[in-house]
C-alpha atoms as a PDB file:
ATOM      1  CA  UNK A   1      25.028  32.249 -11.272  1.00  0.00           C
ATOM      2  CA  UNK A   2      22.811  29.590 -11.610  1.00  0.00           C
ATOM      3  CA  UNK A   3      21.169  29.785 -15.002  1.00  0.00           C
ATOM      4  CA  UNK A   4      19.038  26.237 -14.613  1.00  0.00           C
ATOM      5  CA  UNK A   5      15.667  28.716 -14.400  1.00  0.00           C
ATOM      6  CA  UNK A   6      17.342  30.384 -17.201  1.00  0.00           C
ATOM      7  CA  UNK A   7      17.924  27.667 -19.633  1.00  0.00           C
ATOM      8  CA  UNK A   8      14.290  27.367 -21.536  1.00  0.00           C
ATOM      9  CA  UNK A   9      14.594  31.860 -21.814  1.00  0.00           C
ATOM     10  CA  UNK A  10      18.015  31.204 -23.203  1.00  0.00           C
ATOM     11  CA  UNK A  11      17.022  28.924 -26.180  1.00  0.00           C
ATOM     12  CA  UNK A  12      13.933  30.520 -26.835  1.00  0.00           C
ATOM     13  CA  UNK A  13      16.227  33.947 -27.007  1.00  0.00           C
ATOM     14  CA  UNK A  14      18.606  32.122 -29.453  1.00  0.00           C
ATOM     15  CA  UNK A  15      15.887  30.769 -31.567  1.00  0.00           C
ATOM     16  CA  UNK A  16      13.900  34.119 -31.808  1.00  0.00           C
ATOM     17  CA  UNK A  17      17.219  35.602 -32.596  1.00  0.00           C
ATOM     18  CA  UNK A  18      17.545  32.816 -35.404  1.00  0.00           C
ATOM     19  CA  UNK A  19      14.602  33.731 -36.816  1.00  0.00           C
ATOM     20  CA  UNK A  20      15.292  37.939 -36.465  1.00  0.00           C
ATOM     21  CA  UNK A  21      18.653  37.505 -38.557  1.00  0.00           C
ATOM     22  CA  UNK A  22      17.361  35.122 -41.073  1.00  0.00           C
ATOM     23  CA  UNK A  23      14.409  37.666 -41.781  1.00  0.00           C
ATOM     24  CA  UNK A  24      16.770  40.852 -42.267  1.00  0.00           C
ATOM     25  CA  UNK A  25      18.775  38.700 -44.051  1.00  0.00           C
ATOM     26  CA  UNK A  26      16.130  38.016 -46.511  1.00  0.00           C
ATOM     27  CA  UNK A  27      15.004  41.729 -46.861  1.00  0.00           C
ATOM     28  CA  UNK A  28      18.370  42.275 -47.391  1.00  0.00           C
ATOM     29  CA  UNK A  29      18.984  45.206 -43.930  1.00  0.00           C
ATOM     30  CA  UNK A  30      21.709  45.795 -41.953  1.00  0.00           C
ATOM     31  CA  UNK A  31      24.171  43.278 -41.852  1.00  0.00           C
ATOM     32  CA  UNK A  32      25.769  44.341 -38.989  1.00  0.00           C
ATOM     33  CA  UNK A  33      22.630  44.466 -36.939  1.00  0.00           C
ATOM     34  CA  UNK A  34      22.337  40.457 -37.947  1.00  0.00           C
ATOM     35  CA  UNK A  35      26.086  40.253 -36.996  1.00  0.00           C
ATOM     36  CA  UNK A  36      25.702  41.685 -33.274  1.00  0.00           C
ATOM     37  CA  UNK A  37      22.533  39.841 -33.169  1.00  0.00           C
ATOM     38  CA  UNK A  38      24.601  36.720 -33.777  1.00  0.00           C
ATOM     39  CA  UNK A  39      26.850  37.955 -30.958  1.00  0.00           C
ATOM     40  CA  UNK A  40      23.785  37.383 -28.778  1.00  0.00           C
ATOM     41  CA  UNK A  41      22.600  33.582 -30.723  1.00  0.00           C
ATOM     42  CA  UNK A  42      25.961  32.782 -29.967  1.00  0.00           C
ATOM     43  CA  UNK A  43      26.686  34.154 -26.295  1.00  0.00           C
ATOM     44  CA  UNK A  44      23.258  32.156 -25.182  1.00  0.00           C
ATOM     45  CA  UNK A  45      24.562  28.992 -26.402  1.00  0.00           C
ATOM     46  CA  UNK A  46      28.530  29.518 -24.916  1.00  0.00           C
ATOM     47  CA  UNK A  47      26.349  30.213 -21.682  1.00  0.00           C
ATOM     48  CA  UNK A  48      24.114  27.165 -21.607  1.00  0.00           C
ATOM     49  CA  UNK A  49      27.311  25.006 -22.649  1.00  0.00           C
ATOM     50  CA  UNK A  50      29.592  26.241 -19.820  1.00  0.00           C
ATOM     51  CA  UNK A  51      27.605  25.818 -17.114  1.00  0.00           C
ATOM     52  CA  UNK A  52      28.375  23.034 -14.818  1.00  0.00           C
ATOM     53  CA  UNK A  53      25.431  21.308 -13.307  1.00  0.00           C
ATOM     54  CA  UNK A  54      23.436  24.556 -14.219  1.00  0.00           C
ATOM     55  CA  UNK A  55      25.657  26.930 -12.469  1.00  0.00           C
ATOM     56  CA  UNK A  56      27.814  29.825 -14.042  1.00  0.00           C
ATOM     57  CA  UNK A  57      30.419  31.025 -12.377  1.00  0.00           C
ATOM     58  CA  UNK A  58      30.503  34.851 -12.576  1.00  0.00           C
ATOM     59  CA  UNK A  59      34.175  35.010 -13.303  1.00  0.00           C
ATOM     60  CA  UNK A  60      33.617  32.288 -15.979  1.00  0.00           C
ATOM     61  CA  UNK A  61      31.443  34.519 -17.461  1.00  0.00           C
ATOM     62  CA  UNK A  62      32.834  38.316 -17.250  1.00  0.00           C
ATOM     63  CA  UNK A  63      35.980  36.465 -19.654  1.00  0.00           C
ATOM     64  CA  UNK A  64      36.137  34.833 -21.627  1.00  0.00           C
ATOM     65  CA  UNK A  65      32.085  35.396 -22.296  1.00  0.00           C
ATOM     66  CA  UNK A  66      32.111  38.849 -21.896  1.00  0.00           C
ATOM     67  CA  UNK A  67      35.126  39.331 -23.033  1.00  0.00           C
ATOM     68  CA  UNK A  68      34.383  37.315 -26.195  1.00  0.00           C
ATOM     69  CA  UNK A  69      31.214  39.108 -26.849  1.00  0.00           C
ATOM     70  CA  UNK A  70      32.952  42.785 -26.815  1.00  0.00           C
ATOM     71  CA  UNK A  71      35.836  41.421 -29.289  1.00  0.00           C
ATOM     72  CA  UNK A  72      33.165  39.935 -31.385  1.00  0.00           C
ATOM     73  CA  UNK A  73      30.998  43.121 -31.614  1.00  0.00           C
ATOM     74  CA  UNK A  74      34.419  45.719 -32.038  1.00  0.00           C
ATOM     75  CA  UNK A  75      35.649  43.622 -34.810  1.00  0.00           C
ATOM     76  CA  UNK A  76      32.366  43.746 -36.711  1.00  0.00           C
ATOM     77  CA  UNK A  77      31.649  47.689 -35.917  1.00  0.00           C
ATOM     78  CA  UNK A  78      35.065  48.117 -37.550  1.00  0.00           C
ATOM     79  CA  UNK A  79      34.590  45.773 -40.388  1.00  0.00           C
ATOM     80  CA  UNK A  80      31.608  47.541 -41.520  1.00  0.00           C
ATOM     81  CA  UNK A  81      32.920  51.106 -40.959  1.00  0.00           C
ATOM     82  CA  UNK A  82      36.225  50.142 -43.202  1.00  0.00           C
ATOM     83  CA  UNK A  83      33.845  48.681 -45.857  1.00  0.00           C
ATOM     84  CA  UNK A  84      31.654  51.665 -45.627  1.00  0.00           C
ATOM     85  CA  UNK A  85      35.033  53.831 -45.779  1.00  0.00           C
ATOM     86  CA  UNK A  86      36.546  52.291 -48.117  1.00  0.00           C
ATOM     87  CA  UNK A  87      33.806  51.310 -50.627  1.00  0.00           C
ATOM     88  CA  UNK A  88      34.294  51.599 -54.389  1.00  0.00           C
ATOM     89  CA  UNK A  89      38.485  52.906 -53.955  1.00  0.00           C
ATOM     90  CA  UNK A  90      41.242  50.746 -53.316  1.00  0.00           C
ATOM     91  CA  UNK A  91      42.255  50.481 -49.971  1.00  0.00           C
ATOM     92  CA  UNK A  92      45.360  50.714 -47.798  1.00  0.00           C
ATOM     93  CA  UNK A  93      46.045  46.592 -47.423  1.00  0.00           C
ATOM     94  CA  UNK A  94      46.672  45.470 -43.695  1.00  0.00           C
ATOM     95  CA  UNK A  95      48.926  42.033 -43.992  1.00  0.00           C
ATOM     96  CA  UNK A  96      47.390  41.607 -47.604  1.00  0.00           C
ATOM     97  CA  UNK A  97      44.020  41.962 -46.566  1.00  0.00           C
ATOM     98  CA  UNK A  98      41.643  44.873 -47.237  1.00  0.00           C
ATOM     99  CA  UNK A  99      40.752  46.801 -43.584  1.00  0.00           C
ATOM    100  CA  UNK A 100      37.287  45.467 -42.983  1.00  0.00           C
ATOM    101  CA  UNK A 101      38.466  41.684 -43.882  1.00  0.00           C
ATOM    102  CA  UNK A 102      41.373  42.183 -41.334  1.00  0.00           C
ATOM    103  CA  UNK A 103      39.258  43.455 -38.899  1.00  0.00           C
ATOM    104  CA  UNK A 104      37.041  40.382 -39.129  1.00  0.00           C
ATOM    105  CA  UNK A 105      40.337  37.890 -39.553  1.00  0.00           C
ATOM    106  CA  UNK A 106      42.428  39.658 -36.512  1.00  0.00           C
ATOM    107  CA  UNK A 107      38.840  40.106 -34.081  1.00  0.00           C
ATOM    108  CA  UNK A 108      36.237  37.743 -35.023  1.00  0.00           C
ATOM    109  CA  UNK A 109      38.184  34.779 -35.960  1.00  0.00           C
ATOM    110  CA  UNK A 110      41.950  34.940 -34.290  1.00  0.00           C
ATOM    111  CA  UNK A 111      40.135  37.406 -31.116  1.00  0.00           C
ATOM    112  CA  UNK A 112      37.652  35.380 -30.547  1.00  0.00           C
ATOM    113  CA  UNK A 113      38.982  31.982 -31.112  1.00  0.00           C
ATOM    114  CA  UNK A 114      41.981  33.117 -28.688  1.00  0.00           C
ATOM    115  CA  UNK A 115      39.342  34.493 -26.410  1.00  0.00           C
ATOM    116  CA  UNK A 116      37.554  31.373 -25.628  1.00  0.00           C
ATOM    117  CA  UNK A 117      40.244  29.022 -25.776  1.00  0.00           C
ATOM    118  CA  UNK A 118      42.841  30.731 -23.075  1.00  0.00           C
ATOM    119  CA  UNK A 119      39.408  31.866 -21.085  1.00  0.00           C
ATOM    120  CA  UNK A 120      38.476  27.902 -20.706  1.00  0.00           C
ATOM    121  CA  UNK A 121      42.379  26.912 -19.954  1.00  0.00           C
ATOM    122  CA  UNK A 122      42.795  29.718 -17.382  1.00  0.00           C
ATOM    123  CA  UNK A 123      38.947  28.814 -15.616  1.00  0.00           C
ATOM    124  CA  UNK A 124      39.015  24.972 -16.383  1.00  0.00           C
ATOM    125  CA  UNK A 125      38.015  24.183 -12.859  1.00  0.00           C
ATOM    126  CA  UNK A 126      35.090  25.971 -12.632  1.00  0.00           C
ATOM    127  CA  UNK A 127      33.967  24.426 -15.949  1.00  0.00           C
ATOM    128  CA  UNK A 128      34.656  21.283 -15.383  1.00  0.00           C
ATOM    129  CA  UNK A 129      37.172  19.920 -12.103  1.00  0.00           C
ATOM    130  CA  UNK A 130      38.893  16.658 -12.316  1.00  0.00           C
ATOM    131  CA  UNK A 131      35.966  15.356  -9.705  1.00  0.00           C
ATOM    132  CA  UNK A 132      33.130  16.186 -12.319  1.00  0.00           C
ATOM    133  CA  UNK A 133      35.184  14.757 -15.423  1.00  0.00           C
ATOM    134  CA  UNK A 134      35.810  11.227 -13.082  1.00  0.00           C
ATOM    135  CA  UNK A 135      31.947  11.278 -12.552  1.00  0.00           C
ATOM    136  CA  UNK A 136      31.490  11.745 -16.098  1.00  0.00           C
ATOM    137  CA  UNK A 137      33.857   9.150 -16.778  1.00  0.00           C
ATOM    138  CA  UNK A 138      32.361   6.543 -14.297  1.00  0.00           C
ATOM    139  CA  UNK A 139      29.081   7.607 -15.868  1.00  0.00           C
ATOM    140  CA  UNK A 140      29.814   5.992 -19.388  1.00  0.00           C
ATOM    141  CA  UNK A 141      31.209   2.985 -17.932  1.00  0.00           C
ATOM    142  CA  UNK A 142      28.296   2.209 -15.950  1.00  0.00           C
ATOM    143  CA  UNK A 143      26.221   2.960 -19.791  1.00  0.00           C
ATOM    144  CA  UNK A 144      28.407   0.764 -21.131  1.00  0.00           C
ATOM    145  CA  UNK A 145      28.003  -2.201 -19.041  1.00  0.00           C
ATOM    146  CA  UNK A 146      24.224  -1.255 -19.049  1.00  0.00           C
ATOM    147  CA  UNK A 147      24.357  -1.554 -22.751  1.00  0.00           C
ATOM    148  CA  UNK A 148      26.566  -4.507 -23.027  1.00  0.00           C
ATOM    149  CA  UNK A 149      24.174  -6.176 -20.265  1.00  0.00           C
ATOM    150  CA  UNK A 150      20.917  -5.482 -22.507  1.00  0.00           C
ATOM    151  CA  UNK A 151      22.954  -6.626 -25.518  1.00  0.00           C
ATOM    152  CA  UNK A 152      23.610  -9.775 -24.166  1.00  0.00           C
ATOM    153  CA  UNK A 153      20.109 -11.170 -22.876  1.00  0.00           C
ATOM    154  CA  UNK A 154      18.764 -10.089 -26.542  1.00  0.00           C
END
């Protein structure tokens, strides 16, 4: 997918977004509409940072994106329904940990974390190959010399 057309919708989405959440936040709403809202702040910027030369590749996206994005938005739908549930009584404890904080330990953080990280090891070519990270790498070297050049005629 090449998102290069997409890049200046992207952070203009994010910021709006930015602005949406902090808002609600103030008036005190929904915090689970500013939580899936983040989903999307967050998803815009995992997009613009994975794309390689301004291309996506579909795959790339569908997981760990996508993926990433649905664990993200389950685990908060459940957190809030357990805190909802279980508001005011004490709880059934999961590991310790009351529901709705080990929906957002087990989804958000270990989910999500564990989302992104195998999705970039399993597609690491198509986010950066070992041809693009040698370019990258001749790239600074040639800044460096630049530098060390300029440097040395001041």
């Amino acid at each position: 997918m090449e998102i290069t057309k997409w890049k200046k919708w992207l952070i203009i989405l994010s910021t709006l977004l930015w602005c949406v959440v902090t808002v609600l936040g103030w008036k005190d709403e929904n915090y689970l509409i500013c939580l899936v809202l983040s989903v999307f702040i967050m998803g815009s910027y995992l997009i613009l940072g994975s794309a390689n030369k301004g291309v996506l590749k579909k795959r790339f996206f569908i997981y760990p994106i996508l993926v990433w994005a649905v664990v993200w938005i389950v685990a908060f739908v459940f957190a809030a329904y357990f805190s909802e549930l279980y508001a005011g009584v004490t709880p059934p404890l999961i590991f310790g940990l009351h529901p709705s904080l080990a929906c957002i330990m087990g989804g958000f953080w270990m989910g999500g974390l564990l989302t992104i990280l195998l999705g970039w090891r399993l597609n690491k070519d198509d986010w950066m190959s070992s041809d693009d990270w040698d370019e990258f790498v001749k790239k600074i070297q040639d800044l460096k010399k630049q530098e060390e050049k300029g440097g040395a005629e001041q």
